[in-house]
C-alpha atoms as a PDB file:
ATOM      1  CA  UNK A   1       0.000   0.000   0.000  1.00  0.00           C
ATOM      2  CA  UNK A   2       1.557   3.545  -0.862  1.00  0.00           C
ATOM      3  CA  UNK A   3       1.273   5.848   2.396  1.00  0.00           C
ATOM      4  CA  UNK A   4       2.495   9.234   3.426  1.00  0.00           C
ATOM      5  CA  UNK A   5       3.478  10.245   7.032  1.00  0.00           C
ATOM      6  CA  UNK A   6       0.915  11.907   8.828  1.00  0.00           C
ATOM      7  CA  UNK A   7       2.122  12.353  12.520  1.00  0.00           C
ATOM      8  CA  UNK A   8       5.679  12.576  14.447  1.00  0.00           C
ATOM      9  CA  UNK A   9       4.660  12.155  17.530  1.00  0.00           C
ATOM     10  CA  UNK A  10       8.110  12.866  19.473  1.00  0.00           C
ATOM     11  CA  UNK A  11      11.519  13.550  18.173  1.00  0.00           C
ATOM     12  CA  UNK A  12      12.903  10.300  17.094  1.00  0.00           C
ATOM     13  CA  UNK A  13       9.730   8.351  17.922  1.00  0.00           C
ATOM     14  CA  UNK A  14       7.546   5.901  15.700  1.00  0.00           C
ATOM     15  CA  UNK A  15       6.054   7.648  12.260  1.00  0.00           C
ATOM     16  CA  UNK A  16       2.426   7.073  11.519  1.00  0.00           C
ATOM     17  CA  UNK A  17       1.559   6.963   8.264  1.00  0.00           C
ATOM     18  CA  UNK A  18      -1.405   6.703   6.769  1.00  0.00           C
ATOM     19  CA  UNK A  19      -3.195   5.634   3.435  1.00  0.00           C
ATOM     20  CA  UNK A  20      -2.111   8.059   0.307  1.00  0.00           C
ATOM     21  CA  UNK A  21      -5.487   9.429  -1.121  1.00  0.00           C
ATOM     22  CA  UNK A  22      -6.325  10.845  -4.202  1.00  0.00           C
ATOM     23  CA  UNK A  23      -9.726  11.237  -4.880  1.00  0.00           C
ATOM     24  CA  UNK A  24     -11.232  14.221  -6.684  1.00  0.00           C
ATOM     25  CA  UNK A  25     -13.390  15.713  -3.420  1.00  0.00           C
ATOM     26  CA  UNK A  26     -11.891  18.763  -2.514  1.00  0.00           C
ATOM     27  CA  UNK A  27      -8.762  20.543  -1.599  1.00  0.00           C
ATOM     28  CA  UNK A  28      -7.543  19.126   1.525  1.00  0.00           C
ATOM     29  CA  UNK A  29      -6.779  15.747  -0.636  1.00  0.00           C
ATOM     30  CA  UNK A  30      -3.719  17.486  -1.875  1.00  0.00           C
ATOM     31  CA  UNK A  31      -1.715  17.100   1.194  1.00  0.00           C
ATOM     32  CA  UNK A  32      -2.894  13.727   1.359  1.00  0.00           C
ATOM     33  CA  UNK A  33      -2.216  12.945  -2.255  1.00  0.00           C
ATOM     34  CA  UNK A  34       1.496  12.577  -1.244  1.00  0.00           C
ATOM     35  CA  UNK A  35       3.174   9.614  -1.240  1.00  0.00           C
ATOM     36  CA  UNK A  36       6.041   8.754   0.923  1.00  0.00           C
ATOM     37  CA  UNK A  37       6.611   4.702   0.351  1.00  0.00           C
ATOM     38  CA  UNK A  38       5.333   1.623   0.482  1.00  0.00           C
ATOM     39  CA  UNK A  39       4.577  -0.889   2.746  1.00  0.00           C
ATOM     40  CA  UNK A  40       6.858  -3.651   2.539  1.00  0.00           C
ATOM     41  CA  UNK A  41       5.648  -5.671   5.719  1.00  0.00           C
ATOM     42  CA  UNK A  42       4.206  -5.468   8.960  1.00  0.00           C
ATOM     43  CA  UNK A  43       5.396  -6.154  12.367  1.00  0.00           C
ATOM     44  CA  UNK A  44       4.523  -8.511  15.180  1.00  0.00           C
ATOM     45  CA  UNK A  45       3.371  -5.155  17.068  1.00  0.00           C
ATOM     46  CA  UNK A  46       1.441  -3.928  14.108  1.00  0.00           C
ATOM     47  CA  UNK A  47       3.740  -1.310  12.628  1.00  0.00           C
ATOM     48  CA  UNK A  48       4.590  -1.027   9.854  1.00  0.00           C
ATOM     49  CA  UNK A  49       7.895  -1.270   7.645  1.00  0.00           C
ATOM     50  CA  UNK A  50       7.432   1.532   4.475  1.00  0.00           C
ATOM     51  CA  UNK A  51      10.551   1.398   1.813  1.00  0.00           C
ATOM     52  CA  UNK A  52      11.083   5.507   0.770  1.00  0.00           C
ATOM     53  CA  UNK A  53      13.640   4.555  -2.065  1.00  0.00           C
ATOM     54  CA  UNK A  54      15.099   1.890  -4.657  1.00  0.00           C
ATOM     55  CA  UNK A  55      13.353  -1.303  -5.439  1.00  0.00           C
ATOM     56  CA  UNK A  56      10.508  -2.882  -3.651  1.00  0.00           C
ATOM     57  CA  UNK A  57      10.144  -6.711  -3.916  1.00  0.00           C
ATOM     58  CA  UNK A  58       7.687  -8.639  -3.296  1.00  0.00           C
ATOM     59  CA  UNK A  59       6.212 -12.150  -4.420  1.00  0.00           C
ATOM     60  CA  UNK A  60       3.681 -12.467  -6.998  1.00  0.00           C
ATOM     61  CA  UNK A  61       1.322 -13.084  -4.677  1.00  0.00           C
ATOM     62  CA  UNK A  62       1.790 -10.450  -2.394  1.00  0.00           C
ATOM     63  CA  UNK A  63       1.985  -8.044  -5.877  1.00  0.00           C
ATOM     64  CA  UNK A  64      -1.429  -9.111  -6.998  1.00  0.00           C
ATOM     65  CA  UNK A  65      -3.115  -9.120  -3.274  1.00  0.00           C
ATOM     66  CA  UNK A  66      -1.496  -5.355  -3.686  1.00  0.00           C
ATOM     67  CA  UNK A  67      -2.656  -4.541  -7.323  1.00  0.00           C
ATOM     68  CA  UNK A  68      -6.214  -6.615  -7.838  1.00  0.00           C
ATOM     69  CA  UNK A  69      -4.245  -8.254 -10.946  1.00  0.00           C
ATOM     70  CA  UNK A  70      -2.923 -11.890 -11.507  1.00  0.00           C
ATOM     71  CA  UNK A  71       1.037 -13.037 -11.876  1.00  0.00           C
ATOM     72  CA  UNK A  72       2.249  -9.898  -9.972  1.00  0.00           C
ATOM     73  CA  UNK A  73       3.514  -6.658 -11.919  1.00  0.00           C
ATOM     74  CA  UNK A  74       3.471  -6.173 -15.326  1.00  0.00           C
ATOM     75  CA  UNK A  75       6.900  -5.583 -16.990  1.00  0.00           C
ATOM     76  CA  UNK A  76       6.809  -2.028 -18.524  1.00  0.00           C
ATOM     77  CA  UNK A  77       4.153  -0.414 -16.696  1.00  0.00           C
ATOM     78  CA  UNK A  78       3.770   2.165 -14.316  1.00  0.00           C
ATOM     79  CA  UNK A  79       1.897   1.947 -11.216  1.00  0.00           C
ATOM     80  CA  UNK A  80      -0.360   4.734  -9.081  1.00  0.00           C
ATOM     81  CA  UNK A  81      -2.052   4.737  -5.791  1.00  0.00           C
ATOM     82  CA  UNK A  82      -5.491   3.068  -6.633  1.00  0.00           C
ATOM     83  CA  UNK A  83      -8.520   5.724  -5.663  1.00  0.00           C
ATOM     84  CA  UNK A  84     -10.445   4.852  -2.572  1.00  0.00           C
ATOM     85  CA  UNK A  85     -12.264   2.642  -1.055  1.00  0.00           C
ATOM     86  CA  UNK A  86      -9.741   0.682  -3.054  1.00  0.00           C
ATOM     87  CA  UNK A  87      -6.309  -0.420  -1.732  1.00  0.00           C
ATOM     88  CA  UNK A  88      -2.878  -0.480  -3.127  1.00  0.00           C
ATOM     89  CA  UNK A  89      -1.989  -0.004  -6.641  1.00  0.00           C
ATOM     90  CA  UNK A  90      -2.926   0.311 -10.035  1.00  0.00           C
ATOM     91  CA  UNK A  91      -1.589   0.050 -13.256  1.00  0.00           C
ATOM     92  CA  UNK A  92      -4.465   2.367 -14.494  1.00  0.00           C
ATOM     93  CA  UNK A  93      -3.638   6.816 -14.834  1.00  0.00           C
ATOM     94  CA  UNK A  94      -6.321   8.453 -12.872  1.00  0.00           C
ATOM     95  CA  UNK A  95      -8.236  10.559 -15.373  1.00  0.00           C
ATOM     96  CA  UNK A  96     -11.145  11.641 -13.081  1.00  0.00           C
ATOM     97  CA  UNK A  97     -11.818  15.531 -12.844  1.00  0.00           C
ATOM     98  CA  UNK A  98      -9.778  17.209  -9.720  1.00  0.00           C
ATOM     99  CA  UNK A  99      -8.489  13.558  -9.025  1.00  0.00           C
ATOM    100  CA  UNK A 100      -4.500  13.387  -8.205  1.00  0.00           C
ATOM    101  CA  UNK A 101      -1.899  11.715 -10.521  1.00  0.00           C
ATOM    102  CA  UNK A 102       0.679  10.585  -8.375  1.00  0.00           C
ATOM    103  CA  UNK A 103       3.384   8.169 -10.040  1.00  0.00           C
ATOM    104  CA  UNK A 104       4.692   5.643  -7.501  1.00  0.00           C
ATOM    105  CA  UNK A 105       6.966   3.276  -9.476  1.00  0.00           C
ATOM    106  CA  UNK A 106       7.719   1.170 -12.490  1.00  0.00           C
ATOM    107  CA  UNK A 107       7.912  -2.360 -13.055  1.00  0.00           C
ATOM    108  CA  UNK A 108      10.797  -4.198 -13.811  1.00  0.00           C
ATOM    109  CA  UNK A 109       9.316  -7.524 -13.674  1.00  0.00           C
ATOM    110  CA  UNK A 110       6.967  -9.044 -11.905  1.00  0.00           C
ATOM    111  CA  UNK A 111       8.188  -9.062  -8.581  1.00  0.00           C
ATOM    112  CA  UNK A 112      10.687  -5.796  -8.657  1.00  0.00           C
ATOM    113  CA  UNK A 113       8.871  -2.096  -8.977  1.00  0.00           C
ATOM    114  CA  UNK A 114      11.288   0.558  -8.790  1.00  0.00           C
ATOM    115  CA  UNK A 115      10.198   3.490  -7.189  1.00  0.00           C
ATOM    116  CA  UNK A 116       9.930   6.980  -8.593  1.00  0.00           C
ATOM    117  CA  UNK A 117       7.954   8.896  -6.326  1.00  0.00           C
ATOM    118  CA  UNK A 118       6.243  11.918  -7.893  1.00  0.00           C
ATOM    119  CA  UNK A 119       4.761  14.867  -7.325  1.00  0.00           C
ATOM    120  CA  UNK A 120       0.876  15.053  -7.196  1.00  0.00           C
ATOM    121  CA  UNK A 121      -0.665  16.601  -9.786  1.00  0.00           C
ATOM    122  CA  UNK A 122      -4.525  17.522 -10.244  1.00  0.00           C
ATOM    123  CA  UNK A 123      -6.128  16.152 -13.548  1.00  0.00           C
ATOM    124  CA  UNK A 124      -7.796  19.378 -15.043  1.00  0.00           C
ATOM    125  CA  UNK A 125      -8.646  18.326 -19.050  1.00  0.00           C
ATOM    126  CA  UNK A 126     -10.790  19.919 -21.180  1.00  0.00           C
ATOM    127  CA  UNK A 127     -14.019  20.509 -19.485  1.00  0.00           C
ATOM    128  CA  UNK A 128     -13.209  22.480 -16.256  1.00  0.00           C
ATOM    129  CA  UNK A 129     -11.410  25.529 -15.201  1.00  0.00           C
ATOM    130  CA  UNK A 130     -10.011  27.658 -12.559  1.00  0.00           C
ATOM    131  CA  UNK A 131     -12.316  30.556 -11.986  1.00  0.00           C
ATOM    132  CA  UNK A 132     -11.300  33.209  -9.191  1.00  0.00           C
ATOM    133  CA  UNK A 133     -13.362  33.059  -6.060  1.00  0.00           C
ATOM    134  CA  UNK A 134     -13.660  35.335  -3.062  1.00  0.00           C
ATOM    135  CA  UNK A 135     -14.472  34.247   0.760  1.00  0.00           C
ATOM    136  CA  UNK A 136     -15.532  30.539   1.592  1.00  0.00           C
ATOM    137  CA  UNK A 137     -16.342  28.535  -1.519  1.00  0.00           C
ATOM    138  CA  UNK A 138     -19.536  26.757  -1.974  1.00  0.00           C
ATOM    139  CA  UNK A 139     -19.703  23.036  -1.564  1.00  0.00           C
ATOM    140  CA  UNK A 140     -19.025  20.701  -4.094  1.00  0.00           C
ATOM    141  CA  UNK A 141     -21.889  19.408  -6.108  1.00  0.00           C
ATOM    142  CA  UNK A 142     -22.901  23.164  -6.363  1.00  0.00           C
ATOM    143  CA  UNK A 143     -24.321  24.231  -9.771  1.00  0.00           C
ATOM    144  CA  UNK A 144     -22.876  27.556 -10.730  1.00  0.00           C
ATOM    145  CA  UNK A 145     -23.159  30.538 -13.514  1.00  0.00           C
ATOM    146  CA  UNK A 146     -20.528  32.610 -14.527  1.00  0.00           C
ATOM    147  CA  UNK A 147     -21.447  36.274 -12.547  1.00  0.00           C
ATOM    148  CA  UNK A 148     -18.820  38.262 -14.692  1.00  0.00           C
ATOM    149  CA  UNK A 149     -16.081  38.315 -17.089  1.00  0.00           C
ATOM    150  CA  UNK A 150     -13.468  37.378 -14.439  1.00  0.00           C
ATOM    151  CA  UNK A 151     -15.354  34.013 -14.601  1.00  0.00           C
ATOM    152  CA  UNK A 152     -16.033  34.706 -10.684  1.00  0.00           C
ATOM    153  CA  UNK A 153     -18.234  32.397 -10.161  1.00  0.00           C
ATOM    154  CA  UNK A 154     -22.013  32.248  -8.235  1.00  0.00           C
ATOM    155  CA  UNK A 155     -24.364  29.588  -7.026  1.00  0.00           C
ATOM    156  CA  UNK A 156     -27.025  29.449  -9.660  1.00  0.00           C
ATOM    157  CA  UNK A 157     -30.789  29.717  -9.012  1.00  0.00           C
ATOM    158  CA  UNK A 158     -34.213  29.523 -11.390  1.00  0.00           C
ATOM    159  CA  UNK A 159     -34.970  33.236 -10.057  1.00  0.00           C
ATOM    160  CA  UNK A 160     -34.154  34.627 -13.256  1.00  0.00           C
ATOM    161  CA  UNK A 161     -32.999  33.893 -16.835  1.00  0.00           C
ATOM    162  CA  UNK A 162     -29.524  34.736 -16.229  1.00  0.00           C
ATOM    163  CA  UNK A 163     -28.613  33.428 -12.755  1.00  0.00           C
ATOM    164  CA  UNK A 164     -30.391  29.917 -14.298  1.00  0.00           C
ATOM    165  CA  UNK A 165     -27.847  29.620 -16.874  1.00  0.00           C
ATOM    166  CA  UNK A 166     -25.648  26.906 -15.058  1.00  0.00           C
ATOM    167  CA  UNK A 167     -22.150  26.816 -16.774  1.00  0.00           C
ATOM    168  CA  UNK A 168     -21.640  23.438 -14.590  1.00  0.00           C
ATOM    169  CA  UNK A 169     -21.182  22.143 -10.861  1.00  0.00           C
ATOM    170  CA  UNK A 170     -18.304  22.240  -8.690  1.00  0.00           C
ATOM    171  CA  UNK A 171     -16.386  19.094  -9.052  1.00  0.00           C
ATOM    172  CA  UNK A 172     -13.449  19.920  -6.429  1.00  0.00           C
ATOM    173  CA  UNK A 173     -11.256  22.686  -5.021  1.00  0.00           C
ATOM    174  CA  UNK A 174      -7.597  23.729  -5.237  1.00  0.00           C
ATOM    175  CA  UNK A 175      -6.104  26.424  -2.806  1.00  0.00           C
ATOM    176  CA  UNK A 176      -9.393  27.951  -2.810  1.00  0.00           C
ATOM    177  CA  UNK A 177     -10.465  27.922  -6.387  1.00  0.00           C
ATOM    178  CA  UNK A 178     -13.395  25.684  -7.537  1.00  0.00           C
ATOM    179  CA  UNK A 179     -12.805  23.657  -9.842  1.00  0.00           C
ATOM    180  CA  UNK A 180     -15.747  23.878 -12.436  1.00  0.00           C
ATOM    181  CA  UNK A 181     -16.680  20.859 -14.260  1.00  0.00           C
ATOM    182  CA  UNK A 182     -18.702  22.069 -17.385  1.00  0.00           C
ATOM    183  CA  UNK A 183     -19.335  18.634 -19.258  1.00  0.00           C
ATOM    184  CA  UNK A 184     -19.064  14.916 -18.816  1.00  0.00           C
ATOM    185  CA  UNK A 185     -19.940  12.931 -15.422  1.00  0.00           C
ATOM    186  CA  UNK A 186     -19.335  14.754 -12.041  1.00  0.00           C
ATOM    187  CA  UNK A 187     -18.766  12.096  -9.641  1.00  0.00           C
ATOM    188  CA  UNK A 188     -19.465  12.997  -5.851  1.00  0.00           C
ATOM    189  CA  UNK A 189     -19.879  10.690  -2.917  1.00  0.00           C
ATOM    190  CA  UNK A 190     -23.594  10.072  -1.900  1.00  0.00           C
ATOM    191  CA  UNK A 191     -22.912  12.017   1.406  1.00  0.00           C
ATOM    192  CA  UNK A 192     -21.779  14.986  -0.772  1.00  0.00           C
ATOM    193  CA  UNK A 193     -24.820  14.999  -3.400  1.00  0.00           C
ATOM    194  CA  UNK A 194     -27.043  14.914  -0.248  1.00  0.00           C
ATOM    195  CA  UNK A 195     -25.658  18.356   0.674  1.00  0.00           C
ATOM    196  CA  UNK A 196     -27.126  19.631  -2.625  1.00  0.00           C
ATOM    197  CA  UNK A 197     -30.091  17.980  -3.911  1.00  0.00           C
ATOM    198  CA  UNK A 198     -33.667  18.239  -2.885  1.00  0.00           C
ATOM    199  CA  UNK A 199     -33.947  14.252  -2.836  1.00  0.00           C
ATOM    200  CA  UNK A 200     -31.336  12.938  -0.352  1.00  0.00           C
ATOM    201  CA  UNK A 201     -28.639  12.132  -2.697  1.00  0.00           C
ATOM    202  CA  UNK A 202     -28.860  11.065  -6.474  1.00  0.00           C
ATOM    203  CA  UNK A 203     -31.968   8.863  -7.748  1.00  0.00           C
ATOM    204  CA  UNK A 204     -30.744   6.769 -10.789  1.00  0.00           C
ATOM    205  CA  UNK A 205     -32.377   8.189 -13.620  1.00  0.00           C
ATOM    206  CA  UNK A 206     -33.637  11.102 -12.581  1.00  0.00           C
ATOM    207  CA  UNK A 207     -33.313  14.438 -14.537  1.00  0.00           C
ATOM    208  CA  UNK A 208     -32.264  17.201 -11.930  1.00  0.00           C
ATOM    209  CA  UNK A 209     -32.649  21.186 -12.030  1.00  0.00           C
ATOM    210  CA  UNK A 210     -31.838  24.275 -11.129  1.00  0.00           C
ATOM    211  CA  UNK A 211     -33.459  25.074  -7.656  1.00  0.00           C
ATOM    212  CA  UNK A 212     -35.464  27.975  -6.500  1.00  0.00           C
ATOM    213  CA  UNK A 213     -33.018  28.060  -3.595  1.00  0.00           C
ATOM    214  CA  UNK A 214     -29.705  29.364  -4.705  1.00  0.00           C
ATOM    215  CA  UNK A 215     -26.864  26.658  -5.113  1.00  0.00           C
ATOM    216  CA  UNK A 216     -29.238  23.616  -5.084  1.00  0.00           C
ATOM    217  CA  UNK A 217     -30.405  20.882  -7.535  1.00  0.00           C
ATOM    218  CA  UNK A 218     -34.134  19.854  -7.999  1.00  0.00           C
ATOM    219  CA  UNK A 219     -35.576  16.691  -9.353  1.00  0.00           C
ATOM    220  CA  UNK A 220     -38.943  18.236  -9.688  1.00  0.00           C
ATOM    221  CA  UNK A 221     -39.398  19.853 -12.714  1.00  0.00           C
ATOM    222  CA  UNK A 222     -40.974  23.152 -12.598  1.00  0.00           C
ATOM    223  CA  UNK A 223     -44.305  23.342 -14.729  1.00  0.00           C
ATOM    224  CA  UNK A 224     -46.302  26.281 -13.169  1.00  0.00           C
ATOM    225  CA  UNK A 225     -46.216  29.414 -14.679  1.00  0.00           C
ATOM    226  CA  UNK A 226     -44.234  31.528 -14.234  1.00  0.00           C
ATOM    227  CA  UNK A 227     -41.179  29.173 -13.685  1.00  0.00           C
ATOM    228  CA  UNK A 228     -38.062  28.644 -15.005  1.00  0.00           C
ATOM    229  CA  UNK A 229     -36.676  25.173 -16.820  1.00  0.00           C
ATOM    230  CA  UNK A 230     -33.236  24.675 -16.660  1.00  0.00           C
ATOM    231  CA  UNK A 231     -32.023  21.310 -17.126  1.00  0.00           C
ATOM    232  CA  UNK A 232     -28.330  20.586 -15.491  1.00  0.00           C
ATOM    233  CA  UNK A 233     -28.051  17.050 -16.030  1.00  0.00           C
ATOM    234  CA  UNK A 234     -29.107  13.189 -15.261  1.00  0.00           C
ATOM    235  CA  UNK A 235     -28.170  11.033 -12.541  1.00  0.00           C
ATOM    236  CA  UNK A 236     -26.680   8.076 -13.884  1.00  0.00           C
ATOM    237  CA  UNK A 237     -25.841   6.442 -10.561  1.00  0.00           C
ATOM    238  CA  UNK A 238     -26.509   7.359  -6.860  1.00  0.00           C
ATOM    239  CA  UNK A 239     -23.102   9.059  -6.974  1.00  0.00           C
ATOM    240  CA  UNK A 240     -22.615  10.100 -10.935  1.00  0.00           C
ATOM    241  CA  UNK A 241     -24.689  13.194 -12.493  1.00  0.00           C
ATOM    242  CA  UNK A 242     -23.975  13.440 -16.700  1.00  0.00           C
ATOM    243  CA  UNK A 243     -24.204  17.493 -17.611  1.00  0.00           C
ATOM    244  CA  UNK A 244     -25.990  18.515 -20.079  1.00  0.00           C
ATOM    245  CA  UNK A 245     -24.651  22.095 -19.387  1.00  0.00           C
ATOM    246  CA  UNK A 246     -24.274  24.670 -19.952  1.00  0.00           C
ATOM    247  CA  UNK A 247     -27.878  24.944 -19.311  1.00  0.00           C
ATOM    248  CA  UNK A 248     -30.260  26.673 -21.702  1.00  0.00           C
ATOM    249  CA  UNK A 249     -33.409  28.292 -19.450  1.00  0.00           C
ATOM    250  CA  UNK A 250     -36.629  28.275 -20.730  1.00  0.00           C
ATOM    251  CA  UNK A 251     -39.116  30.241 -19.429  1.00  0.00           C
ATOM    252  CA  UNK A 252     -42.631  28.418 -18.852  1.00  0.00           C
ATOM    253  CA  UNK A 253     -45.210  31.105 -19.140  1.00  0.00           C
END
């Protein structure tokens, strides 16, 4: 398992270290996202013994209890902390929005990886961007409009035409900026989409909306007039919403 070290808790006394994590949910991750080694065994007192440097090896066995795969490490390839609730490794680039890319090694064969520990680094792509934000950020999962052309960002809401106009949700943070997903699949944990739906989480297969409270998402689709329609995407899962933004609001008079 990669880990970082999370606590000294006296001069020259035992390290803890904890699971690296790299998942997309917000800014703090990016301390986490570090990695410092790998655990190479495990005490009779239940620490643990984590190699910083040079080459880890291990048996095929331990390799694939370590990496989900089958004959140990494959020659060529190189490996990254897997994304929780999975342990270990993984062979497989992260390439979800405001997840970290952290290389942890190569293969040599499959029992030797050689370890090149890198820095983290967020996955931006093509659909989001770094807008400039002032005071404490929104939570992620929020829908948002562009407010002006500094591409400050606000919490949208169906009270008008232009506020409705969701550009996309906020799919993470970094040192205070949201990151602003604008097409694709935002993927949020259920806990997270509870914060801002009107439905306790995501319902599989359920269009969701633009809410008249500012920052929300609706499942009920407005049809009194005078309301405003404006469609931001549809769950896919309980924790996966595909955009269909940015938005176009109709008004239903």
């Amino acid at each position: 398992m990669p880990v970082f070290i999370s606590f000294f808790p006296v001069p020259g006394g035992i390290t803890t270290v904890q699971q690296t994590d790299v998942r997309p949910v917000s800014e703090r991750f990016s301390s986490f996202a570090n990695v410092h080694g790998l655990i190479v065994a495990v005490n009779a007192d239940q620490t643990s013994q984590v190699q910083p440097s040079g080459l880890v090896i291990l048996t095929t066995a331990q390799w694939d209890v370590a990496t989900g795969g089958t004959g140990g490490l494959k020659l060529g390839h190189t490996y990254y902390p897997a994304i929780f609730p999975a342990l270990g490794l993984t062979d497989i680039a992260p390439t979800m929005p405001g997840a970290w890319k952290v290389p942890v090694g190569v293969a040599l064969d499959a029992t030797r990886l050689r370890l090149v520990l890198g820095e983290p680094s967020q996955i931006l792509g093509d659909s989001i961007y770094f807008p400039q934000n002032t005071g404490l950020g929104p939570p992620v999962g929020t829908p948002v409009f562009a407010a002006d052309t500094n591409l400050r960002v606000t919490p949208a809401i169906s009270s008008s035409l232009s506020s409705a106009t969701s550009v996309g949700l906020i799919a993470a943070y970094n040192n205070g900026d949201p990151i602003v997903q604008t097409t694709g699949i935002v993927t949020l944990t259920a806990a997270e989409w509870d914060i801002v739906t009107d439905t306790g989480g995501l319902i599989a297969g359920r269009q969701y909306y633009v809410s008249k409270t500012a920052g929300l998402l609706t499942a009920t689709r407005p049809t009194a007039p005078p309301a405003i329609l404006s469609l931001v995407g549809t769950a896919i899962s309980t924790t996966q919403l595909l955009l269909g933004t940015p938005s176009v609001p109709v008004l239903i008079s």
